[in-house]
Protein backbone atom coordinates (compact mmCIF):
# COMPACT_ATOMS: atom_id res chain seq x y z
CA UNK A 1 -43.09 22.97 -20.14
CA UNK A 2 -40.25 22.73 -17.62
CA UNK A 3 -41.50 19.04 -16.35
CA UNK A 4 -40.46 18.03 -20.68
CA UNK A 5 -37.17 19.96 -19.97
CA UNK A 6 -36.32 18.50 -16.77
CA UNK A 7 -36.56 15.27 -18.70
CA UNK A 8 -33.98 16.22 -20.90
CA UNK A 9 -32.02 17.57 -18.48
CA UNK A 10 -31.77 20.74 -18.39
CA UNK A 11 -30.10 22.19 -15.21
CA UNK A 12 -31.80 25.85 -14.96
CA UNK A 13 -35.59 24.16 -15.28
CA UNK A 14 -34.91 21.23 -13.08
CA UNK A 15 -33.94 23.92 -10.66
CA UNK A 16 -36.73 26.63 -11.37
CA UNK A 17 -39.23 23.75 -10.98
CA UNK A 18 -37.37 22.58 -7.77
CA UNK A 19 -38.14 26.42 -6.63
CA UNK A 20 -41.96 25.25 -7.38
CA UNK A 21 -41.76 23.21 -4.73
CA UNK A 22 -39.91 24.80 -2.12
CA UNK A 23 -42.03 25.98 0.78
CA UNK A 24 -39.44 28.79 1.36
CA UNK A 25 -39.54 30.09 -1.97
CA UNK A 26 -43.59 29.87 -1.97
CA UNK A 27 -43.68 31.60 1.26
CA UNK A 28 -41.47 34.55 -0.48
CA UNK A 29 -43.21 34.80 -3.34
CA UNK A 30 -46.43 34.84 -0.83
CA UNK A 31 -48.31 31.91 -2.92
CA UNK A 32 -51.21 30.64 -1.45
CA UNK A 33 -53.62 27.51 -2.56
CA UNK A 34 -50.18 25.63 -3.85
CA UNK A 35 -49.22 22.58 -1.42
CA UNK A 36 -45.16 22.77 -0.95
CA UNK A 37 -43.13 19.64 -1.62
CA UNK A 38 -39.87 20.04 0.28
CA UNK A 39 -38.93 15.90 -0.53
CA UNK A 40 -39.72 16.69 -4.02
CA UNK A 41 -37.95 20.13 -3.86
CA UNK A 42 -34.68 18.69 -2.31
CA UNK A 43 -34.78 15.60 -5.01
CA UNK A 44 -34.96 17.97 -7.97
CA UNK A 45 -32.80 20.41 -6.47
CA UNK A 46 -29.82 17.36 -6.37
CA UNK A 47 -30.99 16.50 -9.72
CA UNK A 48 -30.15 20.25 -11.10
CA UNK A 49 -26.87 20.12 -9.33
CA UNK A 50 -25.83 17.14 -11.09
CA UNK A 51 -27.38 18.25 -14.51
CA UNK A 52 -25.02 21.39 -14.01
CA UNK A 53 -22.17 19.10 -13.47
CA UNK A 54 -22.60 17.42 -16.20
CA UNK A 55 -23.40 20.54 -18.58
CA UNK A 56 -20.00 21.95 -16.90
CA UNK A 57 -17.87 18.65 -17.91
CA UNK A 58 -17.63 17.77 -14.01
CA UNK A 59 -19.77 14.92 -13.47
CA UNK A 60 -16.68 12.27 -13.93
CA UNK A 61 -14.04 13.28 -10.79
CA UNK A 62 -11.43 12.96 -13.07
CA UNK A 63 -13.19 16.14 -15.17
CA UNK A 64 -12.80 17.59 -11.83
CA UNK A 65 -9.37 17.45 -11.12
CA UNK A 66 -8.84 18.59 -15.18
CA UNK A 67 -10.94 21.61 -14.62
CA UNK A 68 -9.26 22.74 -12.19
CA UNK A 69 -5.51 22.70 -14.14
């Protein structure tokens, strides 16, 4: 399910799957039996980011500097 919404885009799965990955947030949720992925973690962690940019308007640095008038 998230995998067919990080396709699309979507900035809060891209993230939550990113969390998936994370060997700090497996070791907090104490999973065990799930190998962490921190490359693949940090990639879809910079993919949300920019997938919240975009939903926000910001992706183009001229959005930026509009935003922020």
């Amino acid at each position: 399910m998230l995998e067919h919404l990080v396709e699309r885009g979507d900035a809060r799965a891209t993230f939550l799957l990113a969390q998936t990955c994370d060997p700090r947030m497996l070791r907090a949720w104490r999973v065990h039996g799930l190998r962490p992925d921190p490359e693949r973690a940090r990639a879809l962690y910079a993919r949300a980011e920019e997938a919240r940019a975009e939903e926000a308007g910001l992706r183009d640095p001229t959005s930026v500097a509009a935003a922020a008038r």
